[in-house]
Protein backbone atom coordinates (compact mmCIF):
# COMPACT_ATOMS: atom_id res chain seq x y z
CA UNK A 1 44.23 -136.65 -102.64
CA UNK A 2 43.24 -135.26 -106.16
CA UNK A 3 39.44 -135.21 -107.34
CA UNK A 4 37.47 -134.37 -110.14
CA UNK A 5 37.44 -130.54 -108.52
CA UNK A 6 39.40 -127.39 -109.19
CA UNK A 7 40.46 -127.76 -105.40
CA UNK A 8 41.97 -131.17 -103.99
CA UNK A 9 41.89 -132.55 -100.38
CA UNK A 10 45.58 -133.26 -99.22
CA UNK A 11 47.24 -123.61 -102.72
CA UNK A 12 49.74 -122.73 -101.73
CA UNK A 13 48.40 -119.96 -99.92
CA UNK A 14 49.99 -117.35 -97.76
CA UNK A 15 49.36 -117.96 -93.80
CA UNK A 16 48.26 -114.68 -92.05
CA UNK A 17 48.92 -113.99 -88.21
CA UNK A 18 45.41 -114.35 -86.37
CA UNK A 19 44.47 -111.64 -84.00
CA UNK A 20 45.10 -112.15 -80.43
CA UNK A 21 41.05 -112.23 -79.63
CA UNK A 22 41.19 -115.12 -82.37
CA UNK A 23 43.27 -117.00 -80.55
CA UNK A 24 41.21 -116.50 -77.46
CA UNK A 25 37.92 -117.55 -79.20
CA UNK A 26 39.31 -120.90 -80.41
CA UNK A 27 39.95 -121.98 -77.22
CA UNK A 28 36.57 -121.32 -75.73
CA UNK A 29 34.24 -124.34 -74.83
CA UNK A 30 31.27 -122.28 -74.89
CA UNK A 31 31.75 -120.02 -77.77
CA UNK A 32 31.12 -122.19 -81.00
CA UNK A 33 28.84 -120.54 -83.42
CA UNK A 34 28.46 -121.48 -87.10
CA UNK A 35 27.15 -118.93 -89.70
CA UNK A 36 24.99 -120.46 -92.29
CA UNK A 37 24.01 -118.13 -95.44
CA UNK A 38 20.54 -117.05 -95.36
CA UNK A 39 18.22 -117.79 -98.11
CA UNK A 40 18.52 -115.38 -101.16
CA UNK A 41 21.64 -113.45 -99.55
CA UNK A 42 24.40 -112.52 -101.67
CA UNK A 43 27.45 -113.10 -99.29
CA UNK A 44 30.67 -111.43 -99.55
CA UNK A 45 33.75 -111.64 -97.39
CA UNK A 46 35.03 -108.62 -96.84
CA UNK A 47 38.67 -108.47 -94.96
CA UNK A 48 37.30 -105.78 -92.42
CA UNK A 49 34.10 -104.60 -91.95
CA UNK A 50 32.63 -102.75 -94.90
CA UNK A 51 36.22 -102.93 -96.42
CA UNK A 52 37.61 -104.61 -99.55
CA UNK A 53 35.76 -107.79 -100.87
CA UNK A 54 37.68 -110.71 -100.99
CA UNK A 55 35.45 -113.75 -102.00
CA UNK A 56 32.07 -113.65 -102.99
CA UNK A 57 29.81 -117.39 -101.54
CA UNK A 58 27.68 -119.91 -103.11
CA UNK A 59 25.31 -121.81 -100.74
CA UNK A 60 27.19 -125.25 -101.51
CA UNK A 61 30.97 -125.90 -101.20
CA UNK A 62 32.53 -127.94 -104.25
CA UNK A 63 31.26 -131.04 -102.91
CA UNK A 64 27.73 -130.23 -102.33
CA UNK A 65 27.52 -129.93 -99.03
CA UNK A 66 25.95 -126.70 -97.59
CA UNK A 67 28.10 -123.85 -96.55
CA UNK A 68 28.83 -124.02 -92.96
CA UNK A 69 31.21 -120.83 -91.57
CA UNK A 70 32.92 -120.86 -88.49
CA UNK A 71 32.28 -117.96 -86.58
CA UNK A 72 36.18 -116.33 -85.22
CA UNK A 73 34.81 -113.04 -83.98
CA UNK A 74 32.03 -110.54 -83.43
CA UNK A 75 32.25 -106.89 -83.55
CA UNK A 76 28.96 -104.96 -83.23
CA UNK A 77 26.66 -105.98 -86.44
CA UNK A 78 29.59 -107.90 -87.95
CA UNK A 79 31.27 -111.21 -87.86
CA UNK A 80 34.69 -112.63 -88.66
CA UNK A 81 34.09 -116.17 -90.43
CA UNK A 82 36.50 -119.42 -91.73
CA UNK A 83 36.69 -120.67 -95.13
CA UNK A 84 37.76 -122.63 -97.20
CA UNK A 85 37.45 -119.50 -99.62
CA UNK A 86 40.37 -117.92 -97.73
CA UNK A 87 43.71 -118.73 -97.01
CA UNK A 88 44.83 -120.34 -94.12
CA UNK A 89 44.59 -117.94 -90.76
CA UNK A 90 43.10 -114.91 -93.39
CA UNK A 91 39.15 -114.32 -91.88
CA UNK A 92 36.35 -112.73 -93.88
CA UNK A 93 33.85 -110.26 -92.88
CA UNK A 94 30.43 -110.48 -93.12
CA UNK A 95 27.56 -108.49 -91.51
CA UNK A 96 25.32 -110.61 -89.16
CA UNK A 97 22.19 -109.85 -91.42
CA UNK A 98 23.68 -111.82 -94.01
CA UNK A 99 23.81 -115.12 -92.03
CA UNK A 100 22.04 -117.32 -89.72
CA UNK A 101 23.76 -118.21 -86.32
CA UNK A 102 23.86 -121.80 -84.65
CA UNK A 103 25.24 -122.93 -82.00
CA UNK A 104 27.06 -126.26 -81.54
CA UNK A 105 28.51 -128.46 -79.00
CA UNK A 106 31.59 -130.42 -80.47
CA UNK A 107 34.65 -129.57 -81.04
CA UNK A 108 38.23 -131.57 -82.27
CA UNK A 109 41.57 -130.65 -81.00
CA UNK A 110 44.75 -132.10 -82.86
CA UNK A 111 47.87 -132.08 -81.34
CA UNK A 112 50.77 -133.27 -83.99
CA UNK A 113 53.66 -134.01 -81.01
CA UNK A 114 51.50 -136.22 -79.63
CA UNK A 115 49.74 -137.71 -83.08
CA UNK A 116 46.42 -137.50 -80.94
CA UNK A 117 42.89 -136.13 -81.77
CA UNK A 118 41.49 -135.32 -79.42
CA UNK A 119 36.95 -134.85 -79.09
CA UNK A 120 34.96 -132.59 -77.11
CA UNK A 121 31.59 -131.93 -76.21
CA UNK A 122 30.94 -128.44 -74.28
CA UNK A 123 34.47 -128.66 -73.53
CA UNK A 124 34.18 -132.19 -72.37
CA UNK A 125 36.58 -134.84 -73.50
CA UNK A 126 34.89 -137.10 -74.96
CA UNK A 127 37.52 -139.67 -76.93
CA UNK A 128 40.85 -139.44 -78.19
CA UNK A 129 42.35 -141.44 -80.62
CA UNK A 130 45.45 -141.92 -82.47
CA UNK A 131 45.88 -140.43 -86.14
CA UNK A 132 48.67 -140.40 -88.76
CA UNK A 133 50.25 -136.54 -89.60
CA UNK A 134 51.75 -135.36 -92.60
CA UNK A 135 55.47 -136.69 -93.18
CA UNK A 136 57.91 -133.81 -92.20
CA UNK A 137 58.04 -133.00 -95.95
CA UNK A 138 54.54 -132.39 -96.04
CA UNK A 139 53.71 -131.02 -92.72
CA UNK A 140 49.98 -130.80 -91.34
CA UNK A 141 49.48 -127.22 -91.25
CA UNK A 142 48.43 -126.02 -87.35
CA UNK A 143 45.61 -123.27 -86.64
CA UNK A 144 42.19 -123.48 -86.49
CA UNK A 145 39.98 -125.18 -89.06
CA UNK A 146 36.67 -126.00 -89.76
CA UNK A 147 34.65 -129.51 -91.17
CA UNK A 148 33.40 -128.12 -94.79
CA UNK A 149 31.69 -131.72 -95.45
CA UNK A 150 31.41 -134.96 -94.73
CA UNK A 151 31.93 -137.58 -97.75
CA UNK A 152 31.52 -141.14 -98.98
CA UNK A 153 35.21 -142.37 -99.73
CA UNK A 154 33.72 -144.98 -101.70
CA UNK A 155 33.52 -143.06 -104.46
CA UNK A 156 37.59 -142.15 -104.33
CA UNK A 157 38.59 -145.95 -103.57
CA UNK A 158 39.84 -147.76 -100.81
CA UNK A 159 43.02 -145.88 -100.15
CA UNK A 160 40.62 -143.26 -98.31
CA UNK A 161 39.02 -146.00 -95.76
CA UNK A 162 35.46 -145.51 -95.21
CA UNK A 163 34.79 -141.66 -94.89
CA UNK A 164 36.50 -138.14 -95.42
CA UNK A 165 36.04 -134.98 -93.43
CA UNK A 166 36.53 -132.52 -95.65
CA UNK A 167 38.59 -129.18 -93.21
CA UNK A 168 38.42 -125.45 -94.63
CA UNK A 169 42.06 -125.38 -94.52
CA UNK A 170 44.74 -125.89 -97.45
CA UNK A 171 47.92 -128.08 -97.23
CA UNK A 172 50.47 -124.99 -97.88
CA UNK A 173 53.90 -127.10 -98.48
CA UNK A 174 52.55 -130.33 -100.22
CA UNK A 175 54.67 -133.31 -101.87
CA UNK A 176 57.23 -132.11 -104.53
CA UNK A 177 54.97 -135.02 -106.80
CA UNK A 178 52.02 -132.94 -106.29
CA UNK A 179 50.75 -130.35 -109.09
CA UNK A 180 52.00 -126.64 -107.62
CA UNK A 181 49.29 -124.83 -108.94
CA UNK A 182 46.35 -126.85 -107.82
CA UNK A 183 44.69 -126.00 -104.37
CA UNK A 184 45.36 -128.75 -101.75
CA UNK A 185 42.42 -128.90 -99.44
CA UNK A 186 43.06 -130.72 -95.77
CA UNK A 187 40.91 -133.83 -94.63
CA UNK A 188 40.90 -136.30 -92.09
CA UNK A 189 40.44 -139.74 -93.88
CA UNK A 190 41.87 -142.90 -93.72
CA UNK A 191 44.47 -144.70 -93.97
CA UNK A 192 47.82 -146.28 -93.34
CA UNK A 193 50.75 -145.41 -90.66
CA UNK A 194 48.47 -144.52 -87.71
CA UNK A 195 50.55 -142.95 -84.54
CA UNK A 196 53.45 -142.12 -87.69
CA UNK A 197 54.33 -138.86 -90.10
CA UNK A 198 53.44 -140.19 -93.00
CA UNK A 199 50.87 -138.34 -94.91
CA UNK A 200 50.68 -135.74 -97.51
CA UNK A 201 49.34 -133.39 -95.01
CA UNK A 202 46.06 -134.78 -93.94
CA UNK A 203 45.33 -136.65 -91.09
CA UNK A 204 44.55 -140.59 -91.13
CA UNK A 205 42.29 -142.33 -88.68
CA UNK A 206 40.92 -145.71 -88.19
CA UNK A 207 37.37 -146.75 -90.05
CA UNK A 208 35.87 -147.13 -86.64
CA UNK A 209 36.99 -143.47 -85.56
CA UNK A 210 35.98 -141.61 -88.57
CA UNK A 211 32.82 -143.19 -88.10
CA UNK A 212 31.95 -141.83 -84.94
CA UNK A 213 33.34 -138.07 -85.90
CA UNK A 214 30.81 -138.43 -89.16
CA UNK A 215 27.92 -138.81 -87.00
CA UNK A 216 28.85 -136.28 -83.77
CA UNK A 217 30.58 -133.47 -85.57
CA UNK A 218 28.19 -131.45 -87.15
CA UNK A 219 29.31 -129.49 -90.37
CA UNK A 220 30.88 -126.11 -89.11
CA UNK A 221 32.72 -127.91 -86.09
CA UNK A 222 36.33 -126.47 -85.30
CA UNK A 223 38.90 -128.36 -86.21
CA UNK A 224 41.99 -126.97 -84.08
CA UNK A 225 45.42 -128.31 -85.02
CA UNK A 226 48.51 -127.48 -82.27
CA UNK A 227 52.18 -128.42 -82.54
């Protein structure tokens, strides 16, 4: 999907192995905390704590919205965030000062063998429906994710369906038709060949199901994508 932005929904970016307490977090029901930049704060993500800068925050992503960070880990008076800033599996570092903490109940849970997504409150399942996954060209990237925004496909025509849910993560082996040196962000959207591999990368769901994630998942909600 290419907008009017230096980053497109579905770089070629470098996946990094995730540590094992990672791992552990993203599959825990009552763990899901979202870091929000506080007022004034110049936030920098660091890839350790107090170590080397990597990427520097503003307090909206590229398409307004305001930045919502999933929260991987904590470690004494510092916290191990997802963005969209980063790579795919790289986390940033950020000192608990810096941010403000919310919890949140939902949480999505992709699994590509089975072309399901899956919803869950506290844990809960809530719904599952069937999506379309990137075409074995383009594979959907797994690991976990995070919603950056929620947008009006309007504005990008029809092709899109009704809404897009914008995901931190980047579409790392995209279609040989696709520019090489522009970013390829991940989405869920609409559009055709639900329950097939079709897609560029992103994930396609039915108007009537990307309604209901728009209004339950708030921004910030985990987005994790199995094999």
């Amino acid at each position: 999907m290419r907008l009017a932005t230096a980053t497109v929904l579905c770089g070629l970016v470098c996946a990094v192995a995730l540590p094992a307490s990672f791992a552990q977090q993203a599959k825990r029901s009552d763990a899901i905390l979202v870091a929000t930049p506080r007022q004034g704060e110049r936030v920098v993500l660091r890839d350790r704590p107090g170590g080397r800068a990597l990427t520097v925050l503003s307090r909206r992503t590229q398409f307004g919205s305001p930045v919502k960070l999933g929260v991987a880990i904590t470690r004494g008076n510092w916290i191990a965030v997802i963005s969209e800033r980063l790579p795919n599996g790289r986390l940033g570092w950020v000192p608990r000062a810096r941010v403000s903490l919310l919890r949140i109940d939902w949480s999505i849970h992709v699994s590509l063998s089975r072309r399901t997504l899956a919803v869950r409150r506290n844990g809960v399942l809530v719904r599952t429906m069937p999506i379309a996954i990137g075409a074995p060209s383009s594979p959907t990237p797994t690991g976990r994710f995070v919603i950056t925004d929620h947008i009006d496909a309007r504005k990008y025509g029809s092709v899109f369906g009704c809404c897009i849910l914008a995901l931190s993560g980047h579409q790392m082996h995209p279609p040989k038709s696709y520019d090489p040196h522009t970013k390829w962000r991940l989405a869920i959207h609409g559009g055709g060949g639900i329950g097939s591999a079709v897609s560029a990368g992103c994930l396609h769901a039915r108007d009537s199901d990307l309604r209901m994630l728009m209004s339950l998942t708030p921004l910030g909600t985990p987005v994790v994508i199995d094999a």
